[in-house]
Protein backbone atom coordinates (compact mmCIF):
# COMPACT_ATOMS: atom_id res chain seq x y z
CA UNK A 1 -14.32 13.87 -15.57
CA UNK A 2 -11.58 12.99 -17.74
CA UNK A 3 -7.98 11.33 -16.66
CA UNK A 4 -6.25 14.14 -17.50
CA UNK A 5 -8.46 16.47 -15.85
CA UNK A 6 -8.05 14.53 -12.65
CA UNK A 7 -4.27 14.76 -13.46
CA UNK A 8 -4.25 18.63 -13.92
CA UNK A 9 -5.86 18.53 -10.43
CA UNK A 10 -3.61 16.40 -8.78
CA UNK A 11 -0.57 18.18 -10.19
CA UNK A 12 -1.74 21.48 -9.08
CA UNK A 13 -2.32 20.17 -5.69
CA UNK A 14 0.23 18.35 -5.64
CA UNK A 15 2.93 21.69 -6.71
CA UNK A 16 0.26 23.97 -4.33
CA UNK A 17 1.59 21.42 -1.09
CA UNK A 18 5.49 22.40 -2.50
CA UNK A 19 4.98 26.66 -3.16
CA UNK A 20 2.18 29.04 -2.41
CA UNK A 21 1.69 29.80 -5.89
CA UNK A 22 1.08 27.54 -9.03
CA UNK A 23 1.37 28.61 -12.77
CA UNK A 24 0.58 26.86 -15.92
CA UNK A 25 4.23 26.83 -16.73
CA UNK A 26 4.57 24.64 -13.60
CA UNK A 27 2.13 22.55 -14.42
CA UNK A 28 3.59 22.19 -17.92
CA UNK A 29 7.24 21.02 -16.35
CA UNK A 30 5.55 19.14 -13.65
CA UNK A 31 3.71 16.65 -16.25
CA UNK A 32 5.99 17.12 -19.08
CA UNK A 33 3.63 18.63 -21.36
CA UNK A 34 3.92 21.13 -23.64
CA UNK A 35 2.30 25.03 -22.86
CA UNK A 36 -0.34 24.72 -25.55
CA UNK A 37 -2.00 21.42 -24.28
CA UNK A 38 -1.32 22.85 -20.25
CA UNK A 39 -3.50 25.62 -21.21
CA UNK A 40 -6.11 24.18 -22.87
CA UNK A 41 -6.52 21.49 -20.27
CA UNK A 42 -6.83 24.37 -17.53
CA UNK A 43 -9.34 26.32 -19.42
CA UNK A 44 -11.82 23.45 -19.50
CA UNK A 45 -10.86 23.05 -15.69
CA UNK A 46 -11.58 26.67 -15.20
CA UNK A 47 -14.52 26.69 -17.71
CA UNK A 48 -15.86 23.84 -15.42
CA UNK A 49 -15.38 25.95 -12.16
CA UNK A 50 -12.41 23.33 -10.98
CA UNK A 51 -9.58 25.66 -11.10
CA UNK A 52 -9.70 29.84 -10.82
CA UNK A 53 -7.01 32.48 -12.19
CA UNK A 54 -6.06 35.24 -10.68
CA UNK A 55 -4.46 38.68 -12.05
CA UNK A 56 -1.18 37.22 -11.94
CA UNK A 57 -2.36 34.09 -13.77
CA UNK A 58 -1.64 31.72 -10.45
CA UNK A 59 -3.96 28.47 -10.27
CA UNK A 60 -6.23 27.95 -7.19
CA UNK A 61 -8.08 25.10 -6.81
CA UNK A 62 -12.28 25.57 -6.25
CA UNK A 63 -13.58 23.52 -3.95
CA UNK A 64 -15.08 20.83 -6.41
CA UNK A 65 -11.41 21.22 -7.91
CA UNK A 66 -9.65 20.29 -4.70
CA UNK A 67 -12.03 17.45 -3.53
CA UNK A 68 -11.43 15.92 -6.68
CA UNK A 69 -7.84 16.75 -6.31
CA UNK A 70 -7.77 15.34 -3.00
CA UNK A 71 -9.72 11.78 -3.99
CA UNK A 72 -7.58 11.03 -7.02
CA UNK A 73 -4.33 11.90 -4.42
CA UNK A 74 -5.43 9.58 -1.61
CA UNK A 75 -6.13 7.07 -4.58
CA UNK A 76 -2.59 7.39 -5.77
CA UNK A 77 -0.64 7.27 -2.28
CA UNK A 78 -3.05 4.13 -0.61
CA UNK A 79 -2.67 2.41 -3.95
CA UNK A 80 1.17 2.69 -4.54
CA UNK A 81 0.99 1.59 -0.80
CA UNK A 82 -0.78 -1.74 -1.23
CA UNK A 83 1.50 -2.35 -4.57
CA UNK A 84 4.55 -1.77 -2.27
CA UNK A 85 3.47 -4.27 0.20
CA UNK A 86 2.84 -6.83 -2.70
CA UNK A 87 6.49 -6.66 -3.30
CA UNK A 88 6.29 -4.51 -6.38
CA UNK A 89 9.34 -2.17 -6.50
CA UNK A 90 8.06 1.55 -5.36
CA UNK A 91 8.81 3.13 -9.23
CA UNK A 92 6.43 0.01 -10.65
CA UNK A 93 3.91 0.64 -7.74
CA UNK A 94 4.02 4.56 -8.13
CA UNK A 95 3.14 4.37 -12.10
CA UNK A 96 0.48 1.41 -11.81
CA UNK A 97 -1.39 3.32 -8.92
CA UNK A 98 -1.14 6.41 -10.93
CA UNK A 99 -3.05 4.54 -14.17
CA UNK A 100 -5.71 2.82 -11.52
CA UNK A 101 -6.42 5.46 -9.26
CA UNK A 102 -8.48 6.76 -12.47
CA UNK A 103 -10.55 3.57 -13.23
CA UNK A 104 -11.33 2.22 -10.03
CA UNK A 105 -14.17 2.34 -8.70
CA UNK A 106 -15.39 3.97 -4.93
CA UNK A 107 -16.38 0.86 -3.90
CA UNK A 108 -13.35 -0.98 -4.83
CA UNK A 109 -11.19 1.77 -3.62
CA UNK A 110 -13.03 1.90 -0.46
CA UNK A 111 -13.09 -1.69 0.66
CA UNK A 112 -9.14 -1.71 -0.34
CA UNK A 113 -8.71 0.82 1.99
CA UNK A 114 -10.29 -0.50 4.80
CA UNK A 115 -8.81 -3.18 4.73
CA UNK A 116 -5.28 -2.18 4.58
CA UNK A 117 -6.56 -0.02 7.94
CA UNK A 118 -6.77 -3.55 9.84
């Protein structure tokens, strides 16, 4: 999958954990994109059974939509951790471990976790 699709996942999770429902438009002022590109990116989520529409045109994530919602999340929050405990100021940390989180690998990511565990 692509980084923004991962993005478009993590947003909507992200705005899902905030309100029980999640619209384009929120998705739109969440990543400062504009309505066009929201809705294109969603279709191809939806198109790839990541994301579902309902009557009311609210977002649910599937379940392949939230697990890679919830990976890319965990990614982001362990890694602006670890930055933060380098001494990297938490706005730094917070936009690095939003650029890694996409490129890093399981392995990596794994054995980075673990060992911030101990």
């Amino acid at each position: 999958m692509k980084e923004s699709g991962e993005m478009y996942l993590e947003t909507i999770l992200v705005l899902s954990k905030k309100t029980d429902v999640v619209r384009s438009i929120d998705v739109a002022h969440e990543r400062g994109y504009s309505k066009p590109s929201v809705s294109r990116g969603l279709g191809i989520l939806r198109d790839e059974g990541h994301i579902v529409f309902d009557n009311n045109g609210h977002i649910t994530l599937t379940d392949s939509g939230r697990a890679i919602a919830e990976k890319i999340y965990e990614r982001h929050n362990v890694l602006t951790e670890v930055l933060k405990e380098f001494g990297i100021d938490e706005e730094t940390a917070t936009e690095d471990a939003c650029r890694i989180e996409h490129v890093i690998s399981d392995t990596s990511f794994n054995i980075i976790k673990n060992r911030i565990k101990k």
